[in-house]
C-alpha atoms as a PDB file:
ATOM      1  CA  UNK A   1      79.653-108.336 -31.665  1.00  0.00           C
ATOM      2  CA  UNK A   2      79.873-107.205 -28.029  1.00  0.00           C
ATOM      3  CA  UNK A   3      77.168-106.389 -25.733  1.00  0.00           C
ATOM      4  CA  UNK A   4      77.393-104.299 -22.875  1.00  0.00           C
ATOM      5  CA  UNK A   5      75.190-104.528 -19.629  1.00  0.00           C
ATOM      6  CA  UNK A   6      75.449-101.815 -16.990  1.00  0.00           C
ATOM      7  CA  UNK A   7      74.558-102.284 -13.418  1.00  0.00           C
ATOM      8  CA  UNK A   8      75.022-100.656  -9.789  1.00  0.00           C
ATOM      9  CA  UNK A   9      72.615 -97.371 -10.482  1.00  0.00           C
ATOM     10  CA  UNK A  10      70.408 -95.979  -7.529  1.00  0.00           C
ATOM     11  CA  UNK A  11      69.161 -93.372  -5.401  1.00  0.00           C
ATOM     12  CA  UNK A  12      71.931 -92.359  -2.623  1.00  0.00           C
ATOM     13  CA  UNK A  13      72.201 -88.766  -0.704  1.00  0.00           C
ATOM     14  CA  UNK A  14      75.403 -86.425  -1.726  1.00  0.00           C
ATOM     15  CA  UNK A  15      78.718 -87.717  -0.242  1.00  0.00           C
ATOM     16  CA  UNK A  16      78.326 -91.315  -0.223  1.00  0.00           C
ATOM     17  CA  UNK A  17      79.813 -93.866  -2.724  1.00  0.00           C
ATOM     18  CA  UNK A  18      78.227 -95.977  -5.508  1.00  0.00           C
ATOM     19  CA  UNK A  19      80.013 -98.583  -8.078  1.00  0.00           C
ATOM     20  CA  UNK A  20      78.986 -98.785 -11.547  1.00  0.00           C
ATOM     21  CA  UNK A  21      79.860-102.447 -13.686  1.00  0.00           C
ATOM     22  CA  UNK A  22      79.119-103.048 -17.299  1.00  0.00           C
ATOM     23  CA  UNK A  23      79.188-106.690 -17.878  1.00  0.00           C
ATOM     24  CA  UNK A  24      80.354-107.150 -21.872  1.00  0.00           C
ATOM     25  CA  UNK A  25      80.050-110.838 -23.675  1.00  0.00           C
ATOM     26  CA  UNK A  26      82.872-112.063 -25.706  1.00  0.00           C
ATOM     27  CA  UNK A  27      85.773-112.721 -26.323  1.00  0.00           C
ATOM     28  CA  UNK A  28      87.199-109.980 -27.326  1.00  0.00           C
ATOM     29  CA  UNK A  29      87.088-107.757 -24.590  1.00  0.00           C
ATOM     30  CA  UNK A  30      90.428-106.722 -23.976  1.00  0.00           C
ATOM     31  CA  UNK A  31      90.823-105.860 -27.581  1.00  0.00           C
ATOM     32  CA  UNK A  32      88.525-102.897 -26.891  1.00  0.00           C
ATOM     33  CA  UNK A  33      89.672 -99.553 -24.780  1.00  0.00           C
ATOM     34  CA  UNK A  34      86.074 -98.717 -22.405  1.00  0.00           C
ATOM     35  CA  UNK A  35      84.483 -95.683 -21.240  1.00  0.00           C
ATOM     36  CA  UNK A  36      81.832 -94.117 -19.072  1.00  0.00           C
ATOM     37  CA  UNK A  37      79.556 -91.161 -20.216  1.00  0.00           C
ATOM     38  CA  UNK A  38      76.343 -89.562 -18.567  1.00  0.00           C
ATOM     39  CA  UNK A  39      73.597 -87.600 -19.412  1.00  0.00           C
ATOM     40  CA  UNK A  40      71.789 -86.152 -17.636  1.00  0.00           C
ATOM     41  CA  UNK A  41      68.050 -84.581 -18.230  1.00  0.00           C
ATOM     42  CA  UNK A  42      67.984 -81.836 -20.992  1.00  0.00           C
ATOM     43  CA  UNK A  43      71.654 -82.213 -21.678  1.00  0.00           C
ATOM     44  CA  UNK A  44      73.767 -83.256 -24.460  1.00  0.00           C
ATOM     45  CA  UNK A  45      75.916 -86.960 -23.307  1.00  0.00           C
ATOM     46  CA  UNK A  46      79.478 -86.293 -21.937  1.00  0.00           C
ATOM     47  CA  UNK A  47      82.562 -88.410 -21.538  1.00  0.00           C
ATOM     48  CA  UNK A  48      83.524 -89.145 -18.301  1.00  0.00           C
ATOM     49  CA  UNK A  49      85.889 -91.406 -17.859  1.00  0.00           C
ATOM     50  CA  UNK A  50      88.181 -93.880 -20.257  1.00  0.00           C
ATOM     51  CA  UNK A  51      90.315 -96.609 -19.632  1.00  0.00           C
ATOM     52  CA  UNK A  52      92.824 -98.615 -22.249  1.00  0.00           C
ATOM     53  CA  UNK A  53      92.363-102.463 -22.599  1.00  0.00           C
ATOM     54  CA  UNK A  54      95.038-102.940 -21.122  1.00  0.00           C
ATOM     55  CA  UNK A  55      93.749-101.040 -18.103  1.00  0.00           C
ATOM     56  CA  UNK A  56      97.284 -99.500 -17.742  1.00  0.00           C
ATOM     57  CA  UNK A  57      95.911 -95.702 -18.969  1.00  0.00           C
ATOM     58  CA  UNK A  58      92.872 -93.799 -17.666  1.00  0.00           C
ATOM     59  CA  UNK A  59      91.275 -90.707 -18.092  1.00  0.00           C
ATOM     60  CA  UNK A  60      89.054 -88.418 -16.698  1.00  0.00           C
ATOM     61  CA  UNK A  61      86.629 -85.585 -17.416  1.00  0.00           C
ATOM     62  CA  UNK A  62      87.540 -82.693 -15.096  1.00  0.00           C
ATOM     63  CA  UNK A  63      84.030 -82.793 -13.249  1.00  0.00           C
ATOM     64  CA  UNK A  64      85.419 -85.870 -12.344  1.00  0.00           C
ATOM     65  CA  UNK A  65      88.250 -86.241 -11.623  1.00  0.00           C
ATOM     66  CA  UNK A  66      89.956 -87.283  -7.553  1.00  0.00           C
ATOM     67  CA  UNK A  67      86.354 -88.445  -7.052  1.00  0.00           C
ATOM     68  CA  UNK A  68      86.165 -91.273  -9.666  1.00  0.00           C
ATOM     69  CA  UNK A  69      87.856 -93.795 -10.636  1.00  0.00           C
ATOM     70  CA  UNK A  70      87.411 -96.584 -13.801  1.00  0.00           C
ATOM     71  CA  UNK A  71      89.002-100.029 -13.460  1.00  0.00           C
ATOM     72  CA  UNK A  72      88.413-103.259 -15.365  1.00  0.00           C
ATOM     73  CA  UNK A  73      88.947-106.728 -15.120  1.00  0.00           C
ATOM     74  CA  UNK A  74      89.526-108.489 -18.462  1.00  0.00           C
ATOM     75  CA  UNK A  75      89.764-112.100 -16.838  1.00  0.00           C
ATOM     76  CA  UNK A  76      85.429-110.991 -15.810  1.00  0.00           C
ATOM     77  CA  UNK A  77      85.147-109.140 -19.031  1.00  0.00           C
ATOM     78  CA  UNK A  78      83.505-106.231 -16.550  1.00  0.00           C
ATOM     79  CA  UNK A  79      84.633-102.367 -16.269  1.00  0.00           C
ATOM     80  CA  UNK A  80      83.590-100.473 -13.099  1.00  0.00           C
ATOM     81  CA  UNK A  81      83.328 -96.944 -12.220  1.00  0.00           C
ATOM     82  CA  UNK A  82      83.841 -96.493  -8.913  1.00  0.00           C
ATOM     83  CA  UNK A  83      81.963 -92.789  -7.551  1.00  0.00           C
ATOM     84  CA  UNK A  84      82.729 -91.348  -3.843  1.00  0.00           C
ATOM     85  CA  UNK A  85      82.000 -88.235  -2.513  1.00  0.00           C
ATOM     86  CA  UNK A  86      79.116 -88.249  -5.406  1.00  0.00           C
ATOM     87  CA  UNK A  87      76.731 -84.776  -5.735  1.00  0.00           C
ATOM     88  CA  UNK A  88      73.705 -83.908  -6.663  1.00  0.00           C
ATOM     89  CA  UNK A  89      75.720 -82.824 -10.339  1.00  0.00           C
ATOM     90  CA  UNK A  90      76.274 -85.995 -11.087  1.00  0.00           C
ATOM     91  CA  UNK A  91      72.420 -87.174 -11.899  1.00  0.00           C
ATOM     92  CA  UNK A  92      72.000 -88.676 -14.903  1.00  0.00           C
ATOM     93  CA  UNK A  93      71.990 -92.092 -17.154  1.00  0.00           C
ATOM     94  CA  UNK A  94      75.425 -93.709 -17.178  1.00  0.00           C
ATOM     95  CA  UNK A  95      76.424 -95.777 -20.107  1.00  0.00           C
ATOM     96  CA  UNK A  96      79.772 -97.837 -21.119  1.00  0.00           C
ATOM     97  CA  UNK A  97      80.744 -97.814 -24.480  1.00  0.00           C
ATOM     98  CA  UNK A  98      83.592 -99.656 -26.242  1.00  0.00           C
ATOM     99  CA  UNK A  99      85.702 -98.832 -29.067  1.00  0.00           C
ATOM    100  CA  UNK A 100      88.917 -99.265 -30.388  1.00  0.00           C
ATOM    101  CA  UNK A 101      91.329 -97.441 -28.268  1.00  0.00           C
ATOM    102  CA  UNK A 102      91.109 -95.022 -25.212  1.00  0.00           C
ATOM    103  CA  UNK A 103      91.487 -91.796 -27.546  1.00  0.00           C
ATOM    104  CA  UNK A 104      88.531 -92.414 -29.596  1.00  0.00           C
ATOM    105  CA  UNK A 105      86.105 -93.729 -26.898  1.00  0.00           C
ATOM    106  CA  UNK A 106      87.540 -90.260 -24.625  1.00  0.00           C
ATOM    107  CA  UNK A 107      85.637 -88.489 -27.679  1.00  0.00           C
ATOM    108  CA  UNK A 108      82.443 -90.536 -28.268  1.00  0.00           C
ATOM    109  CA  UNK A 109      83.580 -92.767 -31.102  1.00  0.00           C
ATOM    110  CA  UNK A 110      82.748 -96.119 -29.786  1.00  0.00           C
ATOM    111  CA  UNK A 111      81.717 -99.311 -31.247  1.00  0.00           C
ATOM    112  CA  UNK A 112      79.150-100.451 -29.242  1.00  0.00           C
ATOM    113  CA  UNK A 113      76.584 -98.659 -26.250  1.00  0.00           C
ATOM    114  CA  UNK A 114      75.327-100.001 -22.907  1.00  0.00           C
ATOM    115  CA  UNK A 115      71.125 -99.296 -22.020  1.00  0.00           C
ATOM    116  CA  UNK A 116      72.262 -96.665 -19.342  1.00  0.00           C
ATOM    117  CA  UNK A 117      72.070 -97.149 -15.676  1.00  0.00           C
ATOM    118  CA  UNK A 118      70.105 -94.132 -13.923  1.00  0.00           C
ATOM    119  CA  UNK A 119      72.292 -92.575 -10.846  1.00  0.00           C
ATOM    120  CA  UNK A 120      70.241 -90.371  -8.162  1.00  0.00           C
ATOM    121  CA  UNK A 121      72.340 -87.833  -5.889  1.00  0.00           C
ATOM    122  CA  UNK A 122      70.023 -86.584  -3.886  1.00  0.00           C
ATOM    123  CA  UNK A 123      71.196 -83.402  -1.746  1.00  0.00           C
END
């Protein structure tokens, strides 16, 4: 069993930066390829962003992409999502999700869900 806690959410204004973690217990977590997806209000959930286990592979929705970037550290069992240059676009809940490799997470098949962490862009 694996539980995954998201933090770093808020209120910013377009342009600036904001880092996303999700915090996962176990002992397993390196086992388990990790992703990012967002919805935002009166829209279906979308990928965003995957990384391997291994944290040597990454991808990227095209929305995305040259503005984010998803990292983990297995040795803190935490992922991140780092956003810059965020907009207004990107509003929504953010939730990790791991599953058992990077091309099944990239298409929502995941083993376990985060709560969500609410991101702002004001403009």
């Amino acid at each position: 069993q694996v539980q995954l806690v998201e933090s770093g959410g808020g209120l910013v204004q377009a342009g600036v930066s904001l880092r996303l973690s999700c915090a996962a217990s176990g002992r397993t977590f390196s086992s388990y390829a990790m992703g990012w997806f967002r919805q935002a209000p009166g829209k279906e959930r979308e990928f965003v962003a995957v990384v391997s286990g291994s944290g040597l592979i990454s991808a990227y929705a095209d929305s995305v992409k040259g503005r984010f970037t998803i990292f983990r550290d297995n040795a803190k069992n935490t992922m991140y999502l780092q956003m810059n240059s965020l907009k207004p676009e990107d509003t929504a809940i953010y939730y990790c999700a791991a599953g058992p490799s990077a091309s099944t997470v990239r298409i929502g098949d995941v083993n376990y869900w985060g709560q969500g962490t609410q991101v702002t862009v004001s403009s």
